[in-house]
C-alpha atoms as a PDB file:
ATOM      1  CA  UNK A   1     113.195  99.546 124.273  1.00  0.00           C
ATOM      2  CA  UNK A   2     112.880 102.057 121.449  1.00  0.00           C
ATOM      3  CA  UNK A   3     109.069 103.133 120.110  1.00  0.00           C
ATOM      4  CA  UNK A   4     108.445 101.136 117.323  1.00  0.00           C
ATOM      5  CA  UNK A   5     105.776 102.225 114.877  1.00  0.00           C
ATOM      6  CA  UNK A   6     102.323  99.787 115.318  1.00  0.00           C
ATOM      7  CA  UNK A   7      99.751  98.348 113.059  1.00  0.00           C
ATOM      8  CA  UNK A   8      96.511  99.411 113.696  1.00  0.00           C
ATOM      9  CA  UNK A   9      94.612  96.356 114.560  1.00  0.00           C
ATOM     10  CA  UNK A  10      91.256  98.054 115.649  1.00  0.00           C
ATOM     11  CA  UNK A  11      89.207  97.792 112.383  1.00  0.00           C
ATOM     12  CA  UNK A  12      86.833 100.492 114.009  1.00  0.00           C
ATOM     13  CA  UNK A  13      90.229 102.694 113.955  1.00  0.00           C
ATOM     14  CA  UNK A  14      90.622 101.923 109.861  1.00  0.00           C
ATOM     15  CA  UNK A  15      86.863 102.391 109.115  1.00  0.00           C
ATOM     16  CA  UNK A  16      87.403 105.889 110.817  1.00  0.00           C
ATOM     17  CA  UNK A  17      90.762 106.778 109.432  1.00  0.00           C
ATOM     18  CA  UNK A  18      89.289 105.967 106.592  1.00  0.00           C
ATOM     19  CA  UNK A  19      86.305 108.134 106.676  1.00  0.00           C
ATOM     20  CA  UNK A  20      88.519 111.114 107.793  1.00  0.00           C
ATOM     21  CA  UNK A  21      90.832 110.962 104.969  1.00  0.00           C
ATOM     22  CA  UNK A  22      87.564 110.995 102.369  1.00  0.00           C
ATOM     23  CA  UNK A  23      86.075 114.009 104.305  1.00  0.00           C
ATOM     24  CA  UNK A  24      89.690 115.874 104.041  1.00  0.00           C
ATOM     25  CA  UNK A  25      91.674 114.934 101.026  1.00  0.00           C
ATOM     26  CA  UNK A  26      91.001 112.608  98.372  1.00  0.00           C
ATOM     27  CA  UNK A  27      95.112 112.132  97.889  1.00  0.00           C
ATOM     28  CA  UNK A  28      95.762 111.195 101.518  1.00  0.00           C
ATOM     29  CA  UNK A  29      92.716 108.799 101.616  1.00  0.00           C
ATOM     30  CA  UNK A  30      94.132 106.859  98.447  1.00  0.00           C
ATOM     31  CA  UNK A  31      97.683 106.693 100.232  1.00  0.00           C
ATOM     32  CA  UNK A  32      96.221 105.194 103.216  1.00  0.00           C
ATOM     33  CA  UNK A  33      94.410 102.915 101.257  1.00  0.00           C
ATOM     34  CA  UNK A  34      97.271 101.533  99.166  1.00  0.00           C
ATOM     35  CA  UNK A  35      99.493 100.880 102.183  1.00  0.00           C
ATOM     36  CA  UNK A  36      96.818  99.069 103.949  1.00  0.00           C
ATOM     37  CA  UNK A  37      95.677  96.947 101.119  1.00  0.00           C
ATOM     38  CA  UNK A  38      99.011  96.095  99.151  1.00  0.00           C
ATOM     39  CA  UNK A  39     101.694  96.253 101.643  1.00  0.00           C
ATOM     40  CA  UNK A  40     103.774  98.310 100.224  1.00  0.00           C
ATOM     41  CA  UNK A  41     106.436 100.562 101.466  1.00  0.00           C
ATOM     42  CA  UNK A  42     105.559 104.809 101.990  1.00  0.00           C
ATOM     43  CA  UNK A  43     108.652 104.619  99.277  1.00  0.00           C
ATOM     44  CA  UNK A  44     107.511 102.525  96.492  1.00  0.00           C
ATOM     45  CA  UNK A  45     103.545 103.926  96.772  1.00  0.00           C
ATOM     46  CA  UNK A  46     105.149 107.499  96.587  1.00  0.00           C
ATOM     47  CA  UNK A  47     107.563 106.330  93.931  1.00  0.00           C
ATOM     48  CA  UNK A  48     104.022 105.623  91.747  1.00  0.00           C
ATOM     49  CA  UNK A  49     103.501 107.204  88.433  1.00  0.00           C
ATOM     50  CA  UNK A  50      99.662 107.458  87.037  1.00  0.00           C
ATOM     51  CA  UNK A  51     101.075 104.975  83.869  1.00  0.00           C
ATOM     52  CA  UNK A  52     101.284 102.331  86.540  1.00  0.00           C
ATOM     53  CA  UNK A  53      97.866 102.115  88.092  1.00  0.00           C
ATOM     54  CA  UNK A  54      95.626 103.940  85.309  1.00  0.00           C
ATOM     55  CA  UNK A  55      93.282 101.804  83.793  1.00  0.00           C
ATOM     56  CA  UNK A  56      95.439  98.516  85.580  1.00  0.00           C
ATOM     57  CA  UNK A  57      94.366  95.564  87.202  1.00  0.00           C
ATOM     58  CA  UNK A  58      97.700  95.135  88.221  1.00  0.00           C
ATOM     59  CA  UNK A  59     100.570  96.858  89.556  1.00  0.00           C
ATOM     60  CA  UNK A  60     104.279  96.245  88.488  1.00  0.00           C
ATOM     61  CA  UNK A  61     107.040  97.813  90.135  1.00  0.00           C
ATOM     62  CA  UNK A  62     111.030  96.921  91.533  1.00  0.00           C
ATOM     63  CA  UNK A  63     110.979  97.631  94.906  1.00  0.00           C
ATOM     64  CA  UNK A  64     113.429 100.354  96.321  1.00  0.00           C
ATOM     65  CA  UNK A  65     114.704  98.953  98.930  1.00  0.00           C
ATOM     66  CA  UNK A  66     115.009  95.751  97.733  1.00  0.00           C
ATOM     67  CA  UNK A  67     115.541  96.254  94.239  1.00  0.00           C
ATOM     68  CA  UNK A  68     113.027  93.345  93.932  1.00  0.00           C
ATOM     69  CA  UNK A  69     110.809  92.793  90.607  1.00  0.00           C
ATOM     70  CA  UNK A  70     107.071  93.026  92.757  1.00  0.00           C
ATOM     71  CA  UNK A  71     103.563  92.631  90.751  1.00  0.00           C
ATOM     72  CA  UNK A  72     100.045  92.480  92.540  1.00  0.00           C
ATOM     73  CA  UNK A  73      96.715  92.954  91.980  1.00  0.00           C
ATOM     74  CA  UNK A  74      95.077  95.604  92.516  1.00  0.00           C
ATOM     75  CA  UNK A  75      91.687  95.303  94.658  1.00  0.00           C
ATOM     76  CA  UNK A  76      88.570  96.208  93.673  1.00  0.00           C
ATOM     77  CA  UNK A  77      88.246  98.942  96.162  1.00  0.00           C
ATOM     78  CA  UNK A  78      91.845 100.815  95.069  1.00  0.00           C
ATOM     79  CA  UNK A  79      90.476 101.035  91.661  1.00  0.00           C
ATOM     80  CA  UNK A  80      87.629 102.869  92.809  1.00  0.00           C
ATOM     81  CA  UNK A  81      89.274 104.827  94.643  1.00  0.00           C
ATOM     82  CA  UNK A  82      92.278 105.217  91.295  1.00  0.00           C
ATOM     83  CA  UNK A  83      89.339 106.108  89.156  1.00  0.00           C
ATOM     84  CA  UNK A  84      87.872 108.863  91.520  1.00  0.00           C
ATOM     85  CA  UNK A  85      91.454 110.245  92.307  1.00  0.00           C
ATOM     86  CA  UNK A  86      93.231 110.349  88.838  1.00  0.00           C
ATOM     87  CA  UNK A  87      90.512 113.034  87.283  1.00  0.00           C
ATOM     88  CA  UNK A  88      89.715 114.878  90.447  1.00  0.00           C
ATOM     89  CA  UNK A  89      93.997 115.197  90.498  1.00  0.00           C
ATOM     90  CA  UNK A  90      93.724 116.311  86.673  1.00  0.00           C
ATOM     91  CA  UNK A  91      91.895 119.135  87.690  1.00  0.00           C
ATOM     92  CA  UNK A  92      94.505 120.921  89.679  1.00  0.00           C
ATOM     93  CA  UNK A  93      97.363 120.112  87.281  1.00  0.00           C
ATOM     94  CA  UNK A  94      97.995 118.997  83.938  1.00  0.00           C
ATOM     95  CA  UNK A  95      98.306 114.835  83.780  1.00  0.00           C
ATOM     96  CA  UNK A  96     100.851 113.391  81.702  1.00  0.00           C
ATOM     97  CA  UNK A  97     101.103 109.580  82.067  1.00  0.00           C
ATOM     98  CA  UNK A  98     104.846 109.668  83.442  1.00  0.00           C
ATOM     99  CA  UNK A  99     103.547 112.105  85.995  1.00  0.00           C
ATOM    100  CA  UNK A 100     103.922 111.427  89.867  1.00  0.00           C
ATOM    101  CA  UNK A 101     100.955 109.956  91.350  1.00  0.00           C
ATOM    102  CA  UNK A 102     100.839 112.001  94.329  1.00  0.00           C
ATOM    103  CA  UNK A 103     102.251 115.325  94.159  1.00  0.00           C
ATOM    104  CA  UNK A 104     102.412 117.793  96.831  1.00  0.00           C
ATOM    105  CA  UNK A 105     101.173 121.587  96.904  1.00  0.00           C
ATOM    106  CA  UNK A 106     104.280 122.759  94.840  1.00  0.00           C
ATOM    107  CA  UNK A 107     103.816 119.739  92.175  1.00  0.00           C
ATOM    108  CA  UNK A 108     106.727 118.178  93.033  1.00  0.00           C
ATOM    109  CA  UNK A 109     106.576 114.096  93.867  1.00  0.00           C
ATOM    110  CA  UNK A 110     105.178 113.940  97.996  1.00  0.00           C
ATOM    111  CA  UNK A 111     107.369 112.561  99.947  1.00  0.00           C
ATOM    112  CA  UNK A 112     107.462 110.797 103.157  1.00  0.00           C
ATOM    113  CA  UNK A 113     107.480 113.199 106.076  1.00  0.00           C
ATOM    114  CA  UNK A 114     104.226 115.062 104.584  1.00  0.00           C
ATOM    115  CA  UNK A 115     102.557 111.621 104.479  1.00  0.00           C
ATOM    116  CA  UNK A 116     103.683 111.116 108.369  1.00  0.00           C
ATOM    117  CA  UNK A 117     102.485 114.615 108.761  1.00  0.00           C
ATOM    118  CA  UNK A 118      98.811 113.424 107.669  1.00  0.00           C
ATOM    119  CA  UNK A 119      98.769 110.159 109.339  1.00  0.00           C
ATOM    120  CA  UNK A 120      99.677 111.173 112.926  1.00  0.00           C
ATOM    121  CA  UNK A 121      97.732 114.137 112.301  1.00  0.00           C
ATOM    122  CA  UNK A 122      94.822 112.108 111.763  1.00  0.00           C
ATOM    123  CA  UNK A 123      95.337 109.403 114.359  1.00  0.00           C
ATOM    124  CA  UNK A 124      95.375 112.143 117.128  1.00  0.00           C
ATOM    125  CA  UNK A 125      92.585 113.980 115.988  1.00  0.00           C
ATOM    126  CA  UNK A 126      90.825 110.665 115.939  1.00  0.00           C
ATOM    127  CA  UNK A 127      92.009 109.764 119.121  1.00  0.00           C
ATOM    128  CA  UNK A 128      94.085 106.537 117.842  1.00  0.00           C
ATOM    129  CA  UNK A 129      96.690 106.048 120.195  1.00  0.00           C
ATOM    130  CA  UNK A 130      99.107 103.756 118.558  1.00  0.00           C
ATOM    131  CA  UNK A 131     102.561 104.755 117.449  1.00  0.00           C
ATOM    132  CA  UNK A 132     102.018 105.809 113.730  1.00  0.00           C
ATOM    133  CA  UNK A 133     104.251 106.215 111.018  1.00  0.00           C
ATOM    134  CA  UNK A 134     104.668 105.589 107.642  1.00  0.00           C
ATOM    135  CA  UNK A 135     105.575 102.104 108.229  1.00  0.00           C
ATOM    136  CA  UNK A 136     101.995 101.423 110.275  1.00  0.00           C
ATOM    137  CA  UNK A 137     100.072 100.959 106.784  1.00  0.00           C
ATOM    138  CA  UNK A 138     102.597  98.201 105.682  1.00  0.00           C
ATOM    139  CA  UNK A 139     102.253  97.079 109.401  1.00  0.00           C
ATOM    140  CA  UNK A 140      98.412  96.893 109.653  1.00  0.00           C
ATOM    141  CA  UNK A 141      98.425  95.232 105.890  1.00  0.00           C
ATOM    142  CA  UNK A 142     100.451  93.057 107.366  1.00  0.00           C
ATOM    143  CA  UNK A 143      98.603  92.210 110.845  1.00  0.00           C
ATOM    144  CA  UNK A 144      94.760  91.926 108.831  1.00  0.00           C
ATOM    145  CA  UNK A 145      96.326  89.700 106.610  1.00  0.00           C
ATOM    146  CA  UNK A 146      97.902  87.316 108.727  1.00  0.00           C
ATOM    147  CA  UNK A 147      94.396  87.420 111.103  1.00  0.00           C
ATOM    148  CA  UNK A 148      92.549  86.564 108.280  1.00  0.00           C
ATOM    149  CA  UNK A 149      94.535  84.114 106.267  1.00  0.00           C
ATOM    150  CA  UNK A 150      96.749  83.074 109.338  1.00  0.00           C
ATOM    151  CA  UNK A 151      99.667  81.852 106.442  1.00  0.00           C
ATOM    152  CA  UNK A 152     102.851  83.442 108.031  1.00  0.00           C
ATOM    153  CA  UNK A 153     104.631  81.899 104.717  1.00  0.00           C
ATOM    154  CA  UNK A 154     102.680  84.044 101.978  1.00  0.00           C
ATOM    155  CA  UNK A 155     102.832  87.020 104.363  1.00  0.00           C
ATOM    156  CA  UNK A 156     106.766  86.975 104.886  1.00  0.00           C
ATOM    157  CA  UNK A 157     106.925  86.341 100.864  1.00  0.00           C
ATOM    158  CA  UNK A 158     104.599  89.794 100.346  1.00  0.00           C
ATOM    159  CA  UNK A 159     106.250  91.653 102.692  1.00  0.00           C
ATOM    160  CA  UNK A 160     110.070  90.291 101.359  1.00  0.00           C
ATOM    161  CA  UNK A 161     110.991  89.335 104.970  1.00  0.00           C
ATOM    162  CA  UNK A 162     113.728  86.545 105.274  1.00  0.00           C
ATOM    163  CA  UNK A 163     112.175  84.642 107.948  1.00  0.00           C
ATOM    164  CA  UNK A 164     108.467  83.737 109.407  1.00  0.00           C
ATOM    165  CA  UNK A 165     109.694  85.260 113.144  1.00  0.00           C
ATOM    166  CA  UNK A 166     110.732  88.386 111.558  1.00  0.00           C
ATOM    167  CA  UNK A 167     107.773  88.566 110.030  1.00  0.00           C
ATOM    168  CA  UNK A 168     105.353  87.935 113.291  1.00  0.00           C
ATOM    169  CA  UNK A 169     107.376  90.155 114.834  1.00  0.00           C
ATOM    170  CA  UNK A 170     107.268  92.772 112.300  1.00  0.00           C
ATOM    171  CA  UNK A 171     103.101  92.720 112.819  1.00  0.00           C
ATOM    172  CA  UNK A 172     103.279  92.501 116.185  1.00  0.00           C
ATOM    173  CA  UNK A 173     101.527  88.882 116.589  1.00  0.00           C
ATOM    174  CA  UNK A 174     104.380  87.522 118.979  1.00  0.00           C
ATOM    175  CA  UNK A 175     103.778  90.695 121.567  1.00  0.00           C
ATOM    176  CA  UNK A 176      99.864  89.792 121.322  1.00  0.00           C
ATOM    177  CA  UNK A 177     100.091  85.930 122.268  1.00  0.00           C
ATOM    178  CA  UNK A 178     102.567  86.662 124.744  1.00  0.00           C
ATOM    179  CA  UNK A 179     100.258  89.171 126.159  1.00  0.00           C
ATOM    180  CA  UNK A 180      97.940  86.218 125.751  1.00  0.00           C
ATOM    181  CA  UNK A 181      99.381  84.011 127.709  1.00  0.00           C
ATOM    182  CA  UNK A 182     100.412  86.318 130.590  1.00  0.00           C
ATOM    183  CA  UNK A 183      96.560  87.521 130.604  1.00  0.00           C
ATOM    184  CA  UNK A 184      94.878  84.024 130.368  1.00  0.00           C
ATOM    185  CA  UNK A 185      97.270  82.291 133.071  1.00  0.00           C
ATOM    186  CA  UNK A 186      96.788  82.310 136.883  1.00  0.00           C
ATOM    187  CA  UNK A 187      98.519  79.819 139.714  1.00  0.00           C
END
């Protein structure tokens, strides 16, 4: 079986992720936080524009991959975090409105290998031992919000899966009862 990228279900592992990112780079801490509070794919957070999340409450956008009209609140945490970012980013290069949210060093849009760069950068100086990729944000949205919630048919309509099982086994729930199970049974 392939390695398939993992949420990270250890809040103690987000809290210091977290905490990590702050200390290091304002840019990759608000990335982090946007994937795991909203969901959203690495494309359609780096596909961002300051117009869309300046001074918002929510966030409109059509998915890229699915070409899907999406709109969401924002939390009260990622606008924080928006507020902090946008003038601290202003500093290092002119803003414009239209502008890329996240640029990279030669203030061109980031893109998704420097963002994988960062996370699994971070997760093994850390000592987090999951497999990380882009994708583990969405995923650990994904798993937190099914834990606390436990409604697998909001979830799969966030996440724009087709079906409930794809969408436990997108999180990784169905690998954790089954390991469950296997744990908790004895003849």
């Amino acid at each position: 079986m392939k390695n398939l990228v993992e949420p990270i279900k250890n809040k103690k592992d987000i809290l210091s992720i977290e905490n990590y990112l702050k200390k290091r780079s304002i840019r990759d801490y608000l990335i982090f936080i946007f994937g795991i509070n909203t969901g959203l794919r690495i494309s359609d957070i780096l596909g961002l524009n300051v117009e869309d999340v300046e001074n918002k409450s929510y966030v409109e956008i059509k998915e890229k991959k699915t070409g899907k009209y999406k709109r969401f609140p924002l939390n009260n945490k990622l606008k924080k975090i928006i507020k902090e970012y946008i003038p601290e980013r202003s500093k290092s290069y002119s803003l414009t409105d239209e502008e890329p949210l996240f640029l990279g060093k030669k203030h061109y849009r980031l893109d998704r290998s420097q963002v994988y760069r960062f996370l699994n950068e971070t997760c093994s100086d850390l000592g987090i031992f999951v497999n990380v990729g882009t994708h583990t944000m969405r995923k650990t949205f994904g798993y937190h919000f099914y834990k606390k919630f436990n409604d697998i048919a909001l979830l799969q309509k966030i996440l724009n899966h087709s079906s409930p099982s794809i969408t436990l086994r997108y999180i990784g729930i169905e690998q954790d009862e089954i390991d469950f199970s296997y744990n908790n049974f004895e003849l």
